[in-house]
Protein backbone atom coordinates (compact mmCIF):
# COMPACT_ATOMS: atom_id res chain seq x y z
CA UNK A 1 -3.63 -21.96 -0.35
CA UNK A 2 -7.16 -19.86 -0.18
CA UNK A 3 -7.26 -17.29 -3.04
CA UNK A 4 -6.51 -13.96 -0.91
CA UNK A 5 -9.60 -12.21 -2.90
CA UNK A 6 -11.97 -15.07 -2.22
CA UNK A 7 -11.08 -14.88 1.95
CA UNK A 8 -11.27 -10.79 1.82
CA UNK A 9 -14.90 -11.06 -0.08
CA UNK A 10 -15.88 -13.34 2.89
CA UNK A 11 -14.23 -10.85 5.24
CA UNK A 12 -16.17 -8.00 4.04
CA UNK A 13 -19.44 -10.20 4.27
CA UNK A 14 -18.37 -10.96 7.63
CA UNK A 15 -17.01 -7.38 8.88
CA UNK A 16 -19.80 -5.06 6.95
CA UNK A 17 -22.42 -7.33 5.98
CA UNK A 18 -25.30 -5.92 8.40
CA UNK A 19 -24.03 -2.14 7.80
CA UNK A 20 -23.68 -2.01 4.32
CA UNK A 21 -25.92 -0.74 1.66
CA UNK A 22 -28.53 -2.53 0.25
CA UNK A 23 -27.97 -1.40 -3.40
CA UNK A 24 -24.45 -2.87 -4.29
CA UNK A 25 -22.13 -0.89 -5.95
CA UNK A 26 -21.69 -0.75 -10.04
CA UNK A 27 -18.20 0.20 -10.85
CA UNK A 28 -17.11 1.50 -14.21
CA UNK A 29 -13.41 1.87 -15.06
CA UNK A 30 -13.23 3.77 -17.58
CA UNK A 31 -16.14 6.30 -16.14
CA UNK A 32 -18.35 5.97 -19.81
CA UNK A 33 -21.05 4.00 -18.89
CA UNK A 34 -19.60 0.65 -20.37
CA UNK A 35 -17.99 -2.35 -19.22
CA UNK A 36 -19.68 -1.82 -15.67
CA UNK A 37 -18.36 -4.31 -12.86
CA UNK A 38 -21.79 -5.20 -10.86
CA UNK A 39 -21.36 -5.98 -7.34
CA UNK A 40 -18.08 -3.78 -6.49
CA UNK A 41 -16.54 -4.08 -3.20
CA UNK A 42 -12.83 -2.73 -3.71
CA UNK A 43 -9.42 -3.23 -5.86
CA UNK A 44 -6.84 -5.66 -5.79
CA UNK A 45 -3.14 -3.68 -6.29
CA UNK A 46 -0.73 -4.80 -8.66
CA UNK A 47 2.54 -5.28 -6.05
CA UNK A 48 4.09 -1.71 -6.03
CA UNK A 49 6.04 0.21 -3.91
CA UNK A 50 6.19 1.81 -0.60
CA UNK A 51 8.99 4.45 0.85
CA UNK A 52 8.87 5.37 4.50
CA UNK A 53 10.76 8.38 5.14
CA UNK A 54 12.73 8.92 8.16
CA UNK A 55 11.84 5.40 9.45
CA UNK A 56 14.93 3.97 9.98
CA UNK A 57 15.91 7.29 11.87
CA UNK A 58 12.81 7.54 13.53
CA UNK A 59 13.94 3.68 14.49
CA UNK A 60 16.98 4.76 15.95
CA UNK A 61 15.54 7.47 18.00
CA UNK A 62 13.20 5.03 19.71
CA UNK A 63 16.28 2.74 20.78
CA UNK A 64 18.06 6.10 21.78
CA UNK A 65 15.30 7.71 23.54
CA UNK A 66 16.10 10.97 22.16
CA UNK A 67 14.62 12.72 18.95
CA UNK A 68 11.03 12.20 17.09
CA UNK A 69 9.87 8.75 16.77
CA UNK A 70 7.20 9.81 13.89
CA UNK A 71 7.68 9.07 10.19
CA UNK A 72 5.98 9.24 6.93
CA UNK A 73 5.10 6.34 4.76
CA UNK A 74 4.34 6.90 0.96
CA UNK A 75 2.82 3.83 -1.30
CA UNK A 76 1.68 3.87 -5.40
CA UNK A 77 0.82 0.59 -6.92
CA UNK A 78 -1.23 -0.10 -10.47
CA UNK A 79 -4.54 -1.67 -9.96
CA UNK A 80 -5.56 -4.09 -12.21
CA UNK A 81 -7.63 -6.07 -10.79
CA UNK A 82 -11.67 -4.85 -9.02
CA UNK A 83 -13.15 -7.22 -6.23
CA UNK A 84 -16.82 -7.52 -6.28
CA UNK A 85 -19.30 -9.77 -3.89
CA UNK A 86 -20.95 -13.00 -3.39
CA UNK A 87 -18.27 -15.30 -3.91
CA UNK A 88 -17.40 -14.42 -7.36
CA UNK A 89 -14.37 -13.82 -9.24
CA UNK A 90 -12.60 -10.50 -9.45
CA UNK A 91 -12.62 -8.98 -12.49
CA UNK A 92 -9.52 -7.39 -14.50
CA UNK A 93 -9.92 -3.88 -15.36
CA UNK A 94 -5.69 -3.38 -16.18
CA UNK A 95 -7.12 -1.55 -19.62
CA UNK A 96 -8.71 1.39 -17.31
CA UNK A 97 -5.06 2.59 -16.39
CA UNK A 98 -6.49 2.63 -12.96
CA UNK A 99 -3.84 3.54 -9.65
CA UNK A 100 -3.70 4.14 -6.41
CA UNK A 101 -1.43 6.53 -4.41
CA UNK A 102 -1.41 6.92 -0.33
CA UNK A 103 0.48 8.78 2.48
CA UNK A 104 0.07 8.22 5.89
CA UNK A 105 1.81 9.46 9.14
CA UNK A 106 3.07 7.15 11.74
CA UNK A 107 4.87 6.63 14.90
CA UNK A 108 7.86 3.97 16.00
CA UNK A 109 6.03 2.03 19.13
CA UNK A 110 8.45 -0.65 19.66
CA UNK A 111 11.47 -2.50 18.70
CA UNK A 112 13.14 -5.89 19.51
CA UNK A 113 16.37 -6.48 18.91
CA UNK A 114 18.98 -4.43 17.37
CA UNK A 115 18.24 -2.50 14.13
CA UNK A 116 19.11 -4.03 11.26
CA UNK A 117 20.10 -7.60 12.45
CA UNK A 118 18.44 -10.98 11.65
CA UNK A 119 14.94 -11.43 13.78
CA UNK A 120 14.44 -7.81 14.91
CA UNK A 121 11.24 -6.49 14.96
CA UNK A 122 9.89 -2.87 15.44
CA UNK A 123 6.15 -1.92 15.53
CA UNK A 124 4.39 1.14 14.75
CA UNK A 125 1.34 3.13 15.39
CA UNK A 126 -0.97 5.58 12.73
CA UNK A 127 -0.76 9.05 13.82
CA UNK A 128 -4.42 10.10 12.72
CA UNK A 129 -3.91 13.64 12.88
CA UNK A 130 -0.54 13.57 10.95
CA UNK A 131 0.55 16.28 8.51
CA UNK A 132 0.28 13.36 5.84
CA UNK A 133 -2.61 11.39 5.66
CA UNK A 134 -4.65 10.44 2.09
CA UNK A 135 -4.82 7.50 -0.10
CA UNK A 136 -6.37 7.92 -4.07
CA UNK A 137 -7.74 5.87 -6.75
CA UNK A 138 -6.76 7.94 -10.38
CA UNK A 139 -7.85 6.81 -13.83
CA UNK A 140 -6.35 7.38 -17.43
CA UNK A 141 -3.53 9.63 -17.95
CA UNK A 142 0.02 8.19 -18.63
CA UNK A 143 0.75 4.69 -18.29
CA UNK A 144 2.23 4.26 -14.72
CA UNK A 145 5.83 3.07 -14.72
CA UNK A 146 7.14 1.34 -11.21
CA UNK A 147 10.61 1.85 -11.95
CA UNK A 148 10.58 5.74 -12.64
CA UNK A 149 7.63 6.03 -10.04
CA UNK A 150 5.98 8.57 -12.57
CA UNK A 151 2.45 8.72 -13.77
CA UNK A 152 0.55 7.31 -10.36
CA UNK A 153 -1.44 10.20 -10.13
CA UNK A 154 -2.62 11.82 -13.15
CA UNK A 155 -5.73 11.44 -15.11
CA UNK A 156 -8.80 11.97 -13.33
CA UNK A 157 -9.28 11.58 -9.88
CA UNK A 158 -12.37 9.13 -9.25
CA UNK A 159 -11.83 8.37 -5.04
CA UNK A 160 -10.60 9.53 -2.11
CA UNK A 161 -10.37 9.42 1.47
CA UNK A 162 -8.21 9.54 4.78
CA UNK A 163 -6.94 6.99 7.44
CA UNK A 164 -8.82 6.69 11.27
CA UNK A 165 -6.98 4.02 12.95
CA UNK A 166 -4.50 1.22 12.47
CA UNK A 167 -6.34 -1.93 13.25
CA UNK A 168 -4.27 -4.50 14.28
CA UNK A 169 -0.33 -3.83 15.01
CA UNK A 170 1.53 -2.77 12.14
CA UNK A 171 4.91 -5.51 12.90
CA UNK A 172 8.19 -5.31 10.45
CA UNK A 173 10.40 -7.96 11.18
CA UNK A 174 14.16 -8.38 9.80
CA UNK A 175 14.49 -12.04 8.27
CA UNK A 176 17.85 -14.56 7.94
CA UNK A 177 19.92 -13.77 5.35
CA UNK A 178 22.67 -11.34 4.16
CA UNK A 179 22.28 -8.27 2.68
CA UNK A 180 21.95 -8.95 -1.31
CA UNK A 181 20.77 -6.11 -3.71
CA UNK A 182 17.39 -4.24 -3.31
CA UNK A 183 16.54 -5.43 -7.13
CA UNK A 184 15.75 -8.90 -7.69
CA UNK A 185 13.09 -8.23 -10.17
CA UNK A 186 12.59 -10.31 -12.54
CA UNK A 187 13.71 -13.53 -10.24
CA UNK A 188 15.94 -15.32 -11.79
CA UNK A 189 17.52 -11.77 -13.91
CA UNK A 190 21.10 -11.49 -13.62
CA UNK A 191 22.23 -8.21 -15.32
CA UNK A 192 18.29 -6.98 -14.56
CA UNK A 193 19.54 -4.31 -11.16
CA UNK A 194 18.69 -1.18 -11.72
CA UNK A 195 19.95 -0.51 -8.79
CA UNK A 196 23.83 -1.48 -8.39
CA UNK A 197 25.09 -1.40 -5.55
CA UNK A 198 21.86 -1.21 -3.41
CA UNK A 199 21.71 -3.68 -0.64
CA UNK A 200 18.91 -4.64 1.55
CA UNK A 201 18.55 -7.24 4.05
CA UNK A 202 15.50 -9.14 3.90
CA UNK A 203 12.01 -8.52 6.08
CA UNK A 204 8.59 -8.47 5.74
CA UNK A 205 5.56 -7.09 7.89
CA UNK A 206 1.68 -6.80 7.74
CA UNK A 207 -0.55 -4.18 8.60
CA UNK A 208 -4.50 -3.49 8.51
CA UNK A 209 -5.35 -0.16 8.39
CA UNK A 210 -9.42 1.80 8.11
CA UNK A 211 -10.69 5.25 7.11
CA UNK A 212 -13.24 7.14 5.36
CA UNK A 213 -14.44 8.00 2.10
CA UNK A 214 -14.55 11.68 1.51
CA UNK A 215 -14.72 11.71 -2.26
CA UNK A 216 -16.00 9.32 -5.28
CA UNK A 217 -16.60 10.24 -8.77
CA UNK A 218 -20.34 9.92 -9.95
CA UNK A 219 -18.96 9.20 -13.52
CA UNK A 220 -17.25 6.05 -11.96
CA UNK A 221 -19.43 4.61 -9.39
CA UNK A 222 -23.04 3.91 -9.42
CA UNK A 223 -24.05 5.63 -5.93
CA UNK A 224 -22.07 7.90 -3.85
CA UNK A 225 -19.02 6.51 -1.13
CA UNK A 226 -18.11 9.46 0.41
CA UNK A 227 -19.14 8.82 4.21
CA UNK A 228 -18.30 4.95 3.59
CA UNK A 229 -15.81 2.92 5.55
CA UNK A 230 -12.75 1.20 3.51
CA UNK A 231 -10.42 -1.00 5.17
CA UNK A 232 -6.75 -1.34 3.41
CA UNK A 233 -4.56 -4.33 4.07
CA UNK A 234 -0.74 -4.04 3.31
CA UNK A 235 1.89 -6.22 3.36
CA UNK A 236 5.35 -5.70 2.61
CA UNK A 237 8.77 -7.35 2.20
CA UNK A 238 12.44 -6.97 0.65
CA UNK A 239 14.19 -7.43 -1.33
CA UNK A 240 11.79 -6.38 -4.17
CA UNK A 241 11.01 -9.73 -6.57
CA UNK A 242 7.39 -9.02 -8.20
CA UNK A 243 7.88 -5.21 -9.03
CA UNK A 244 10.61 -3.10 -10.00
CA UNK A 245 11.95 -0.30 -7.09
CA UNK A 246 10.64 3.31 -7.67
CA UNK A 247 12.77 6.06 -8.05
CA UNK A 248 10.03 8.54 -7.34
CA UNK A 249 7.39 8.88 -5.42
CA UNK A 250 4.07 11.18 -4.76
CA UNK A 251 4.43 13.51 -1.14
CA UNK A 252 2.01 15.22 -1.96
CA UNK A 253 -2.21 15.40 -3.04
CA UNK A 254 -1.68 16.99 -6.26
CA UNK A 255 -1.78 16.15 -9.44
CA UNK A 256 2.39 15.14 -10.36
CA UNK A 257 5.37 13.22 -9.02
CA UNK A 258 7.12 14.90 -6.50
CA UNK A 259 10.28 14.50 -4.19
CA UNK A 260 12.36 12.11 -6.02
CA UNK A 261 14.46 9.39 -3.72
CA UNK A 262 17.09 8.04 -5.26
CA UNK A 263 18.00 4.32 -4.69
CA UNK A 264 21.82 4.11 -4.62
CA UNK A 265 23.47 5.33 -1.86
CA UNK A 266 24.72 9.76 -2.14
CA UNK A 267 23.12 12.65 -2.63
CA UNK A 268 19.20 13.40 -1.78
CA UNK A 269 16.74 14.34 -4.66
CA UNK A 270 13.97 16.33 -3.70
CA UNK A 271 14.91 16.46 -0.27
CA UNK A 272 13.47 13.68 0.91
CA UNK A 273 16.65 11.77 1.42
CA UNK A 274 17.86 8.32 0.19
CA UNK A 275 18.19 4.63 1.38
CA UNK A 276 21.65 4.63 2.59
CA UNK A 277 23.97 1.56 1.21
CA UNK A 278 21.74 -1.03 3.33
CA UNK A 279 17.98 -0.75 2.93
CA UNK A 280 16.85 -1.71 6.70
CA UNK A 281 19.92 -0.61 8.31
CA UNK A 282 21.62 2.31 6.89
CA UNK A 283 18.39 4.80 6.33
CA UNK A 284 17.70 7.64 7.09
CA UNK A 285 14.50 6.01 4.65
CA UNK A 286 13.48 2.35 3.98
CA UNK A 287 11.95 1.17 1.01
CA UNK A 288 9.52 -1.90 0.21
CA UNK A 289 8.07 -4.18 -2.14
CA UNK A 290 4.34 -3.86 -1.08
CA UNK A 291 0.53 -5.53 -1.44
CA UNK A 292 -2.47 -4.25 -0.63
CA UNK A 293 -6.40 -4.90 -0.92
CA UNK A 294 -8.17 -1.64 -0.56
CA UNK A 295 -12.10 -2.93 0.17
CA UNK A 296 -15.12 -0.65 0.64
CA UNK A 297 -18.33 -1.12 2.55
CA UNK A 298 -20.88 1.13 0.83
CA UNK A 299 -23.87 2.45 2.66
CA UNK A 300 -21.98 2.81 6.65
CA UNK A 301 -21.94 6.89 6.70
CA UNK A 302 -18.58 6.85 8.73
CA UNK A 303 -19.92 4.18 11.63
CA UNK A 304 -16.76 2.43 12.13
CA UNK A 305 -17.12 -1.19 12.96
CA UNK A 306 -15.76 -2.20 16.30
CA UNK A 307 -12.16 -3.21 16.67
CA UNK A 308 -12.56 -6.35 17.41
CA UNK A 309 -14.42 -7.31 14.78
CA UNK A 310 -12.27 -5.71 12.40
CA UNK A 311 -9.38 -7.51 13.98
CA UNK A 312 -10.91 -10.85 12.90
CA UNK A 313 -10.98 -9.10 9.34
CA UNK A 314 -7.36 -8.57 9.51
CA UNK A 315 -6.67 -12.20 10.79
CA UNK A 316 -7.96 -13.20 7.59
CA UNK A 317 -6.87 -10.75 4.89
CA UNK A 318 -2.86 -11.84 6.88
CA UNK A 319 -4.36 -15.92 6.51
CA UNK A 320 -5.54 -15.27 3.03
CA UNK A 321 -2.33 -15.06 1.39
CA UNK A 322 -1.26 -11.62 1.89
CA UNK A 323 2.72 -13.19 1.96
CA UNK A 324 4.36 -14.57 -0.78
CA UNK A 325 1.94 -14.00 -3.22
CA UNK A 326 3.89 -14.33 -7.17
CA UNK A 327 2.81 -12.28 -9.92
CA UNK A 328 4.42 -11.67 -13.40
CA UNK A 329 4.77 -8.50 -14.72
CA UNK A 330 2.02 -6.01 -14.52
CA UNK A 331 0.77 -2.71 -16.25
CA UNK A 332 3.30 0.05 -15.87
CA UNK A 333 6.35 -2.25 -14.26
């Protein structure tokens, strides 16, 4: 199988190649001058976690025809790995403490099937000018911990931006199986769920998303992004078996964990609202295991490439191993 970093450098060459800057990028993780990573074109997540609140409501509303169809999607993730240019390897930077936390607003555009059986499939569409919409890159602070789904956000801010369009159809589809618990990390761990009694049935789904730059710290980054294009491609699938579910999450821009979703099926924490027994099927929420490549193209002062042409970059980030990818344990998990 193609390393997935190795096709999205080529993708990048491919997508931004003619737009881009001609100085490359110099990245330093820790923001100090040292260790600089020459030739930076984006991060490679640690698999982390994703909640999308109201979705499986905003599911059933679509199949009902009555009620909103619009839901919020939350994601935090450890990064230790930067992707740089010209065919060469990515570099680990997991001593930097770097993460990344995003929120986005979207709509239900289609399902097939019923909800919550083996083969459905529902699709969905970015609302750009959602109440939620931001994705950032933080450095330092306290060690991020997946489980607890504390410390993704605190430290010092060193990039920012918002979300324009969803480029190719964002597709979830319900796999074969029965529902088994939410927690299979580490696979095999019996004993390991820190989540009893937490079902899910299994899925999995793909999505390319773009947006702009609107802030990068000088300390960290050898030329200023804000104006630049980044393209973020996500995949996601349960149960969780690479990364540990989060029992918190970040709603908001500022700096702390807030609105805390439980996983086991009761009470709300936060008021966001919980899982129900049955990730996928019971909701109001659903929660996944999730992968993404965020990947910046320096130097394109918010010209966004055509669609079509960023399709063909999502055909390849998907073809480049954006499914069953296996990690051990990362920073923070």
């Amino acid at each position: 199988m193609f390393s997935r970093r190795l096709v999205l450098s080529a993708a990048i060459a491919l997508v931004f190649g003619a737009s881009a800057s001609a100085d490359p990028i110099t990245f330093f993780p820790t923001g100090n001058g040292t260790n600089p990573v020459n030739d930076f074109v984006g991060f490679d997540p640690a698999p982390g976690n994703l909640l999308s609140v109201n979705s499986q409501q905003a599911i059933a509303n679509f199949v009902s025809g009555q009620g909103s169809t619009q839901f919020t999607s939350f994601y935090q993730a450890t990064i230790p790995t930067a992707l740089v240019g010209g065919g060469n390897p990515a570099v680990g930077v997991s001593g930097a403490n770097l993460t990344i936390v995003a929120g986005i607003t979207e709509r239900v555009t289609g399902v097939t099937g019923a909800p919550g059986n083996a083969g459905t499939s529902a699709s969905f569409a970015l609302v750009p000018g959602g109440p939620v919409n931001y994705f950032e890159v933080w450095q330092g602070g306290a060690v991020a911990n997946n489980l607890t789904g504390l410390g993704f956000n605190d430290g010092t801010r060193i990039l920012a931006g918002t979300f324009q369009s969803l480029v190719n159809a964002q597709v979830f589809t319900v796999g074969q199986g029965a529902a088994a618990a939410l927690d299979q990390f580490p696979t095999p761990a019996p004993g390991d769920n820190n989540y009893p009694g937490q079902n899910t049935v299994p899925g999995s789904g793909a999505f390319l998303v773009q947006g702009t730059i609107n802030f990068s710290n000088g300390s960290y980054f050898s030329q200023n992004l804000a104006g630049s294009i980044f393209s973020m491609a996500i995949d996601t699938q349960d149960p969780f078996r690479q990364v540990d579910p989060s029992s918190h999450f970040l709603t908001t821009t500022t700096n702390g964990a807030t609105g805390a979703v439980p996983q086991t099926a009761g009470a709300a924490v936060g008021g966001v609202g919980t899982l129900g027994p049955t990730n996928l099927v019971t909701g109001p929420d659903n929660q996944f295991q999730s992968d993404s490549s965020l990947t910046i193209a320096a130097g394109t002062s918010g010209t966004v490439p055509e669609p079509a042409t960023l399709a063909v970059f999502g055909v390849l980030a998907v073809g480049g191993g954006l499914y069953g990818r296996v990690r051990g344990r990362r920073k923070g998990e």
